[in-house]
C-alpha atoms as a PDB file:
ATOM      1  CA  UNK A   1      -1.442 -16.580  -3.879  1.00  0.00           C
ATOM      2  CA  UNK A   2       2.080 -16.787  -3.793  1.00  0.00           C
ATOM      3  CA  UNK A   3       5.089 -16.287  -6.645  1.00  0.00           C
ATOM      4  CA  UNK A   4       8.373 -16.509  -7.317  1.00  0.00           C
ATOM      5  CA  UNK A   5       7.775 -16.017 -10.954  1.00  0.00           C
ATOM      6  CA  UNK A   6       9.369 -12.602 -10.921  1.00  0.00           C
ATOM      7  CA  UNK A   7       8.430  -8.963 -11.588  1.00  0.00           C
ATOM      8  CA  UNK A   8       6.245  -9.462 -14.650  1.00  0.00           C
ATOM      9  CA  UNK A   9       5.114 -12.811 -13.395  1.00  0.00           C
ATOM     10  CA  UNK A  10       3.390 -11.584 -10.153  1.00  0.00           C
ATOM     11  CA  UNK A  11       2.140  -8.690 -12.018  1.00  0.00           C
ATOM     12  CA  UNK A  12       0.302 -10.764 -14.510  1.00  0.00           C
ATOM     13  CA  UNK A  13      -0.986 -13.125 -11.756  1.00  0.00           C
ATOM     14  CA  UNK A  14      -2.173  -9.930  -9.547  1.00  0.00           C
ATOM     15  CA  UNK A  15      -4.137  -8.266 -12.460  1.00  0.00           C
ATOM     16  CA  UNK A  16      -5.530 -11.255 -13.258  1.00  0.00           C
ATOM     17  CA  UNK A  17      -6.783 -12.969 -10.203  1.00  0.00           C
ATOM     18  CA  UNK A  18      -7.461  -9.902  -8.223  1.00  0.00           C
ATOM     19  CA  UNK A  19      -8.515  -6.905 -11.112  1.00  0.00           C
ATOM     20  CA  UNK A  20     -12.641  -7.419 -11.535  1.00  0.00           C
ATOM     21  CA  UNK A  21     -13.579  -6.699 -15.038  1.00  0.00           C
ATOM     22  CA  UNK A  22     -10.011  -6.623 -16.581  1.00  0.00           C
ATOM     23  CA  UNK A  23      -9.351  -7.492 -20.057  1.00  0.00           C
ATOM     24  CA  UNK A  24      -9.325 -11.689 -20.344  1.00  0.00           C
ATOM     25  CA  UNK A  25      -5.750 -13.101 -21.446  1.00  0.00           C
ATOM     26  CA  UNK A  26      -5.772 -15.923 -23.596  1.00  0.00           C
ATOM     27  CA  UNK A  27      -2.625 -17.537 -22.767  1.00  0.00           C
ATOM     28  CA  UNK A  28      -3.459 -17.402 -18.863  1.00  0.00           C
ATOM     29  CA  UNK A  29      -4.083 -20.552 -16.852  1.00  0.00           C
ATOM     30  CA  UNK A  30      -7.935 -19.641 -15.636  1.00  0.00           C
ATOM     31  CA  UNK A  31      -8.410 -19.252 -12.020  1.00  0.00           C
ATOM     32  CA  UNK A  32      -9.145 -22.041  -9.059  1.00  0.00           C
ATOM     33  CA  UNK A  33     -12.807 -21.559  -8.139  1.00  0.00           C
ATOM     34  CA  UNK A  34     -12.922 -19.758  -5.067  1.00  0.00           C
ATOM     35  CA  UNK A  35     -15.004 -22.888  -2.448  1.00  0.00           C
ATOM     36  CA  UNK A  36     -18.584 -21.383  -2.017  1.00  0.00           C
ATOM     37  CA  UNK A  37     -18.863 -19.457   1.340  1.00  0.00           C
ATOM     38  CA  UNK A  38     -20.740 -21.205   4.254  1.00  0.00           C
ATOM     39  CA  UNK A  39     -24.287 -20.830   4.331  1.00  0.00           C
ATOM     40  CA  UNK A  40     -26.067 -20.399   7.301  1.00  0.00           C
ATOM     41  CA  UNK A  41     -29.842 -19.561   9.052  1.00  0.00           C
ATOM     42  CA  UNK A  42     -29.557 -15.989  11.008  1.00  0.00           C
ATOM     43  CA  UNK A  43     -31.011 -16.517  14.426  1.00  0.00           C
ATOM     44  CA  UNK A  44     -34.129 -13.785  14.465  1.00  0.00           C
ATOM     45  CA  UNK A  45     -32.044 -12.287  18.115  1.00  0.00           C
ATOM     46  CA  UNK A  46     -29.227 -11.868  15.958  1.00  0.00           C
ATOM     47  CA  UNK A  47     -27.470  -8.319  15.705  1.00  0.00           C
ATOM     48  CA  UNK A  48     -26.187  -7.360  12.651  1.00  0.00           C
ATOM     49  CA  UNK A  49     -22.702  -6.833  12.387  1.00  0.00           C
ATOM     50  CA  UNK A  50     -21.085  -2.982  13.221  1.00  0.00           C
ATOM     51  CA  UNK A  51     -21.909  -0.363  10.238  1.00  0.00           C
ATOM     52  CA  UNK A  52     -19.039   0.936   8.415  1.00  0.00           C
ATOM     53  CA  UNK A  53     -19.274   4.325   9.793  1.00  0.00           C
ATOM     54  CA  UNK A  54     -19.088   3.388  13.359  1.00  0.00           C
ATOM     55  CA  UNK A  55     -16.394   0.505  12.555  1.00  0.00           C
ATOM     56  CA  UNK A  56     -14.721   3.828  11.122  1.00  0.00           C
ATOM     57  CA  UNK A  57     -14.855   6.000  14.345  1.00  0.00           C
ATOM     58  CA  UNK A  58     -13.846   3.621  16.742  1.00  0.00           C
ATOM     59  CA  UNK A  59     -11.042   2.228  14.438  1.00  0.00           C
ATOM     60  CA  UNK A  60      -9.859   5.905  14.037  1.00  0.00           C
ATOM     61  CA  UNK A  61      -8.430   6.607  17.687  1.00  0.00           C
ATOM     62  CA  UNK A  62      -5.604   3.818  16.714  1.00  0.00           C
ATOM     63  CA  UNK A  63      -2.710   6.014  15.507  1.00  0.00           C
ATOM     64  CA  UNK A  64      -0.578   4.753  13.059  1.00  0.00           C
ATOM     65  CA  UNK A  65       2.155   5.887  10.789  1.00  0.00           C
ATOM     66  CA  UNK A  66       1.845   7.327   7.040  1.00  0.00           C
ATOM     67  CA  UNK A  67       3.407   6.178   4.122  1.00  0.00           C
ATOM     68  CA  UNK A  68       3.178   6.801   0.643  1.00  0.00           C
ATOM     69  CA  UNK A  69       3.504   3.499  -1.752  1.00  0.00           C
ATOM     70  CA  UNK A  70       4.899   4.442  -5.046  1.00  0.00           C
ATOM     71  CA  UNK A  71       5.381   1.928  -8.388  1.00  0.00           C
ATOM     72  CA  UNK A  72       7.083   2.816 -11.468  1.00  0.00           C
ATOM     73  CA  UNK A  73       4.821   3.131 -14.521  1.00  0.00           C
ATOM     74  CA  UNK A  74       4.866  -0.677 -16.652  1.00  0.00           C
ATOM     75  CA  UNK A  75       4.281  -0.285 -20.385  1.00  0.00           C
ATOM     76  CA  UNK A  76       4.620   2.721 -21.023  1.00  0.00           C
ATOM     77  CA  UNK A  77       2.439   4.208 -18.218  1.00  0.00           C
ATOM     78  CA  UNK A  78       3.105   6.962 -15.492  1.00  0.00           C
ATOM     79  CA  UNK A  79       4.533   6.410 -12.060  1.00  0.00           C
ATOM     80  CA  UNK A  80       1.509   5.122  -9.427  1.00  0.00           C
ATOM     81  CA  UNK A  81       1.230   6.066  -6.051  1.00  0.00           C
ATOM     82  CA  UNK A  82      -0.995   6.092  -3.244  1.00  0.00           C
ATOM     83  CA  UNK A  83      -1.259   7.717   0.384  1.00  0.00           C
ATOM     84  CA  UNK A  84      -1.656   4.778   2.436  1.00  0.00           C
ATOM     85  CA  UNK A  85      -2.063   4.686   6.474  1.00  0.00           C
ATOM     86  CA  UNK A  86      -2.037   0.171   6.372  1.00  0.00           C
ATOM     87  CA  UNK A  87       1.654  -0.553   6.309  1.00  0.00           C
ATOM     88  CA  UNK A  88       2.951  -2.889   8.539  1.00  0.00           C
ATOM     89  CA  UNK A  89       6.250  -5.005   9.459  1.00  0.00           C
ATOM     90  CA  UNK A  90       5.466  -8.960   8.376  1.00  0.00           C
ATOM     91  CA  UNK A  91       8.414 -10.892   8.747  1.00  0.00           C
ATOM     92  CA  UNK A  92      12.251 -10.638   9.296  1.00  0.00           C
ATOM     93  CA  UNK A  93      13.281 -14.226   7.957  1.00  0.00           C
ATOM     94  CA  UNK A  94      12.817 -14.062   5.450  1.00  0.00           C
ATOM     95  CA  UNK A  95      12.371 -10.072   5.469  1.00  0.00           C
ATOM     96  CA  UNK A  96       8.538  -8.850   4.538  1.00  0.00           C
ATOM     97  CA  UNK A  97       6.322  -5.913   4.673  1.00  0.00           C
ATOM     98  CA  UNK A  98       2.674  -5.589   4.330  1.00  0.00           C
ATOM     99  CA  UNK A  99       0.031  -3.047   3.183  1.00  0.00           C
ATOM    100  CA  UNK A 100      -3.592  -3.227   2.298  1.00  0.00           C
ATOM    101  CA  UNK A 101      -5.353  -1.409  -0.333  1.00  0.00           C
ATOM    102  CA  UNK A 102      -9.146  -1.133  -1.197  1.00  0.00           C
ATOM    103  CA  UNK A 103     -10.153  -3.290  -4.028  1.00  0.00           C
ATOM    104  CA  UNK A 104     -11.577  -0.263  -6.059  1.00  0.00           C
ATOM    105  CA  UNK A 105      -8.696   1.695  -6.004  1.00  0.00           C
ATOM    106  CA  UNK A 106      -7.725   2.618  -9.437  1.00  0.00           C
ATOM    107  CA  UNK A 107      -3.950   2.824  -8.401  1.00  0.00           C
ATOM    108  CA  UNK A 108      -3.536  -0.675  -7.453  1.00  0.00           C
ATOM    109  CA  UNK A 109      -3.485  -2.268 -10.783  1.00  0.00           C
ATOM    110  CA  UNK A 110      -0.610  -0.135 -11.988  1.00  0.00           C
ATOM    111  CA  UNK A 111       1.366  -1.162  -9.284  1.00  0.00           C
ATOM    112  CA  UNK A 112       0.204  -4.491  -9.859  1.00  0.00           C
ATOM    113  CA  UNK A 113       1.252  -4.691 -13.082  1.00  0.00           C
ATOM    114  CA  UNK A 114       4.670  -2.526 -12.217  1.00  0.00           C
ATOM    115  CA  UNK A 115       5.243  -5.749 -10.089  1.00  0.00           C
ATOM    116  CA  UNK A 116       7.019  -3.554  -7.210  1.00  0.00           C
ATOM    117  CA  UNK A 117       6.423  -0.736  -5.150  1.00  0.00           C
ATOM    118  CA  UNK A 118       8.618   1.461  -2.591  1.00  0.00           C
ATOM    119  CA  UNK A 119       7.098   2.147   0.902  1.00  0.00           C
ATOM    120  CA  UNK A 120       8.253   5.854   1.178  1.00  0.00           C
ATOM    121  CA  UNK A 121       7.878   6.625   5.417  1.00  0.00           C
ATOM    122  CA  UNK A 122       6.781  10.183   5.803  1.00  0.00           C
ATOM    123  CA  UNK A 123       8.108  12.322   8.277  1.00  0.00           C
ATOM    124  CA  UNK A 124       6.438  15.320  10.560  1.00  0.00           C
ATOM    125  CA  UNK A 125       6.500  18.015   7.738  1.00  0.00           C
ATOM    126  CA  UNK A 126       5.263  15.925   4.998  1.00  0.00           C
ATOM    127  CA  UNK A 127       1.505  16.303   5.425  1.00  0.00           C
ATOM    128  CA  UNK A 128       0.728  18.113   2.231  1.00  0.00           C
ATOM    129  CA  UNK A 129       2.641  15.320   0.615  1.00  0.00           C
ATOM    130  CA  UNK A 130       0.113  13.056   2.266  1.00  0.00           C
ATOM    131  CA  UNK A 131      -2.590  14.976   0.877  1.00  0.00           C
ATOM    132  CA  UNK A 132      -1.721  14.683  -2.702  1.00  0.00           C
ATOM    133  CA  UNK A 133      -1.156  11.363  -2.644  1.00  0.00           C
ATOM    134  CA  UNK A 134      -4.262  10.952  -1.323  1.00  0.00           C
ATOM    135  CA  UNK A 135      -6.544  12.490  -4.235  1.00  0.00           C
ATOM    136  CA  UNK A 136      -8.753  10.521  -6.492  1.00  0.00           C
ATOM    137  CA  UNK A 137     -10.683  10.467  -9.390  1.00  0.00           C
ATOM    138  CA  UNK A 138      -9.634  13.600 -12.266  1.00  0.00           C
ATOM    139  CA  UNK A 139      -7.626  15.197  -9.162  1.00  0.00           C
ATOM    140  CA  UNK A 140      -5.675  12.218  -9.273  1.00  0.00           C
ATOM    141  CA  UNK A 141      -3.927  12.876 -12.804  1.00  0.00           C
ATOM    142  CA  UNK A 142      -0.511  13.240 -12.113  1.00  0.00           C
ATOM    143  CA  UNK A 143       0.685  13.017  -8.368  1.00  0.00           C
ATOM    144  CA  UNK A 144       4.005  13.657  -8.997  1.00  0.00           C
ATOM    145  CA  UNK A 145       3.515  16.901 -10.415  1.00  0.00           C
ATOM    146  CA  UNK A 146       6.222  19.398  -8.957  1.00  0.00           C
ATOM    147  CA  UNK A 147       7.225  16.132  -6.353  1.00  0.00           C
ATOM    148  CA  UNK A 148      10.707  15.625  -5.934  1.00  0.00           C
ATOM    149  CA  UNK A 149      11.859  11.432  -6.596  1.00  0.00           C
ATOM    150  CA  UNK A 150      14.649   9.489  -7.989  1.00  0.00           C
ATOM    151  CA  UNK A 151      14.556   5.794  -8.646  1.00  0.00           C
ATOM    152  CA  UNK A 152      14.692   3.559  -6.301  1.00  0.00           C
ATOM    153  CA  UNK A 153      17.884   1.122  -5.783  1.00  0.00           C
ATOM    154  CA  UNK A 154      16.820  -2.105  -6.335  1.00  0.00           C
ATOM    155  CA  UNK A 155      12.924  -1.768  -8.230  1.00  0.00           C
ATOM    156  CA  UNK A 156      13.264   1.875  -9.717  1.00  0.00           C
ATOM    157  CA  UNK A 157       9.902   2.651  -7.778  1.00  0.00           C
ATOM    158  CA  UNK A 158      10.215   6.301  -7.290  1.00  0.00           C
ATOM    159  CA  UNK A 159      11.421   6.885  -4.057  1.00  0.00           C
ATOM    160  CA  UNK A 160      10.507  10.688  -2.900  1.00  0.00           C
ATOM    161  CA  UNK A 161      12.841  13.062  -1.511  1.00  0.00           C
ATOM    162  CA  UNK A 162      13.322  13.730   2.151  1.00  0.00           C
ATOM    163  CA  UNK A 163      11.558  10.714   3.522  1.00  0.00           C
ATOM    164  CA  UNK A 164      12.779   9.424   6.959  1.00  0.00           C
ATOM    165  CA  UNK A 165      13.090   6.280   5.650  1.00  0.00           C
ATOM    166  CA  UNK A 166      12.174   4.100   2.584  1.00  0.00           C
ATOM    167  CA  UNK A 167      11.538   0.467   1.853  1.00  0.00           C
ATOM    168  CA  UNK A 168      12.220  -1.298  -1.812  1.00  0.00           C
ATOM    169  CA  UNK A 169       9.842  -4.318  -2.409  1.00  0.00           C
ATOM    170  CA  UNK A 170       9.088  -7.043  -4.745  1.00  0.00           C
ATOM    171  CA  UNK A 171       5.135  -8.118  -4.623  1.00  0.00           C
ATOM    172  CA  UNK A 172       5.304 -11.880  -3.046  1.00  0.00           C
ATOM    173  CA  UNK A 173       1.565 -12.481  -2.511  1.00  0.00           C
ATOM    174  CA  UNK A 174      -1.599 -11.166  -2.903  1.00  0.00           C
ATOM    175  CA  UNK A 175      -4.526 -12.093  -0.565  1.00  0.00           C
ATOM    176  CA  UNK A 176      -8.044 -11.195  -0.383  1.00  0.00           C
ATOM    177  CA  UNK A 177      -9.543  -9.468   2.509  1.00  0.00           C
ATOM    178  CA  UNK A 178     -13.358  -8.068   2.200  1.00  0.00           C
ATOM    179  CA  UNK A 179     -13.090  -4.591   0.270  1.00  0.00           C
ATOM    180  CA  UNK A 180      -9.685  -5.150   0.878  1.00  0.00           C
ATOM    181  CA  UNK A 181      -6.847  -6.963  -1.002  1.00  0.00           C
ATOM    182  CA  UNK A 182      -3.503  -8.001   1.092  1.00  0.00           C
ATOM    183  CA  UNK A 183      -0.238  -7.515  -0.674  1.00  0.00           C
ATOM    184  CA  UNK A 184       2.609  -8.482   0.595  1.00  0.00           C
ATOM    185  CA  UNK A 185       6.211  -7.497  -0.480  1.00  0.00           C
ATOM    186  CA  UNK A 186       9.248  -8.865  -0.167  1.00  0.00           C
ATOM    187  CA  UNK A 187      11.827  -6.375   0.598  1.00  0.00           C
ATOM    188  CA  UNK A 188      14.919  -5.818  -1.723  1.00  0.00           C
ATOM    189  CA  UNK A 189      16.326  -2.832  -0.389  1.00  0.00           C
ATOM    190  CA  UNK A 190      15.864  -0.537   2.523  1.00  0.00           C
ATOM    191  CA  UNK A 191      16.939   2.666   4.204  1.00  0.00           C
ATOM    192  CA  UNK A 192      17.016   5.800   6.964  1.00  0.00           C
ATOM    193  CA  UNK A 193      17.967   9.058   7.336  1.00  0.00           C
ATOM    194  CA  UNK A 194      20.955   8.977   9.845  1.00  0.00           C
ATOM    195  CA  UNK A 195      22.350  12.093   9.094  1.00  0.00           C
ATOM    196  CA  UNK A 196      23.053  15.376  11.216  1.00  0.00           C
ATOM    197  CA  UNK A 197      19.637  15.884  12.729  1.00  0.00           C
ATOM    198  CA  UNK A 198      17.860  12.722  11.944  1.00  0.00           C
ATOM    199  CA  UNK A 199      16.975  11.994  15.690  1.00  0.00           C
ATOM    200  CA  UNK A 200      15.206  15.265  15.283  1.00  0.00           C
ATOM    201  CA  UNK A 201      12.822  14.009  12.275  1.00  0.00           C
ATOM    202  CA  UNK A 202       9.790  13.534  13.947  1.00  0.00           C
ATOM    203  CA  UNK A 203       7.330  10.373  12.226  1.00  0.00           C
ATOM    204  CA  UNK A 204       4.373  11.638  10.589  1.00  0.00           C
ATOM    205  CA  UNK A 205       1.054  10.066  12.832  1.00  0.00           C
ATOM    206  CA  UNK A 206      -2.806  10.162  11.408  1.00  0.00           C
ATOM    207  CA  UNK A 207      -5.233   9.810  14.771  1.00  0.00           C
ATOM    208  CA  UNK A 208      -8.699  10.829  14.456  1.00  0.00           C
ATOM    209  CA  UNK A 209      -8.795  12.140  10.872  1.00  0.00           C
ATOM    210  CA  UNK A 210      -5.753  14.463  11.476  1.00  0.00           C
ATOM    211  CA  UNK A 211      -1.951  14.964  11.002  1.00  0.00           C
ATOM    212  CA  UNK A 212       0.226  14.552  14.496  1.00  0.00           C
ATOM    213  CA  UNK A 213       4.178  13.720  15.135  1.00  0.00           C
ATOM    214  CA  UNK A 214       5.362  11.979  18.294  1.00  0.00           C
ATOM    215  CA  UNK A 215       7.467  13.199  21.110  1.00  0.00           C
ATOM    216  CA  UNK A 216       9.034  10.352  23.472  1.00  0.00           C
ATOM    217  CA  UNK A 217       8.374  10.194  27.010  1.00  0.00           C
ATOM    218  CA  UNK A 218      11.615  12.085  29.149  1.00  0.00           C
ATOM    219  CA  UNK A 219      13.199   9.280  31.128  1.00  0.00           C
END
């Protein structure tokens, strides 16, 4: 589902379409029926498809960066955020970014409805920050409790302090994936640390169900 209705636009549309249970709107266009999924026999040799757990432990020795994607609170709510581990580079022309998010999460429809979000890149000494980003439920309350941010440039998303780098987005499209929903941004603004000492800033890394940096291979 694509948009280029703007901010409160793709927020609508993203509640809407991709929000189970939300609260109807009787001005909205009602959704295309999603086409019935293929229906077929299961062969009695058939093996079932990998359990979650074991999909879990093999996907877990791929590394991958952290980031924490923040939203600035829409009518009158708080700031959202989220730890998230599934942010990716989508396209440079024109310039997009990816990131998925599970389809029960209770922090997606605030950014949803925000209509942006900032990809904040954590760096080596930002675990904790991880970890509070990462609560749920009552823990979850107020994230930014005691957390350092100033608006971001171009969507006001909070953008937290000391982060190696930083990128501004716009929500472009939404896509379903399993337990999973697909959002892709379209990026307004961007930055890095270049400063005195930023070659030293090691990435943050999550392998294995634990917090690692990198170190480069000596020529």
């Amino acid at each position: 589902m694509v948009s280029m209705m703007g901010h409160a636009g793709m927020a609508a549309l993203a509640v809407r379409y991709l929000r189970p249970g939300g609260p109807p709107d009787p001005g909205a266009r009602p959704p295309d029926p999603m086409p019935r999924p293929e229906l077929r026999a299961v062969r009695a040799d058939e093996k079932p498809p990998p359990a979650p757990g074991e999909l879990r432990r093999v996907l877990g020795r791929f590394a991958s960066g952290v980031t924490v994607i923040t939203a600035p609170g829409a009518g009158g709510e708080p700031p959202a955020g989220f730890a998230c581990q599934s942010f990716a580079s989508l396209s440079l022309d024109p310039p997009l970014v990816v990131f998925m998010v599970g389809r029960t999460s209770t922090t997606w429809p605030r950014i949803a409805r925000a209509g942006v979000f900032c990809v904040n890149i954590l760096g080596a000494g930002q675990g904790a920050l991880c970890r509070a980003f990462a609560v749920s439920g009552a823990q979850a309350a107020d994230k930014f409790a005691g957390v350092r941010h100033s608006p971001s440039p171009a969507t006001g998303s909070p953008l937290l302090a000391e982060v190696p780098a930083w990128v501004d987005c716009e929500i472009h499209a939404v896509h379903t994936g399993g337990d999973h929903l697909i959002v892709v941004g379209r990026v307004e603004a961007l930055g890095a640390e270049d400063g005195e000492g930023a070659e030293q800033k090691r990435p943050l890394v999550f392998h294995r169900s634990a917090f690692g940096t990198f170190t480069p291979f000596k020529a």
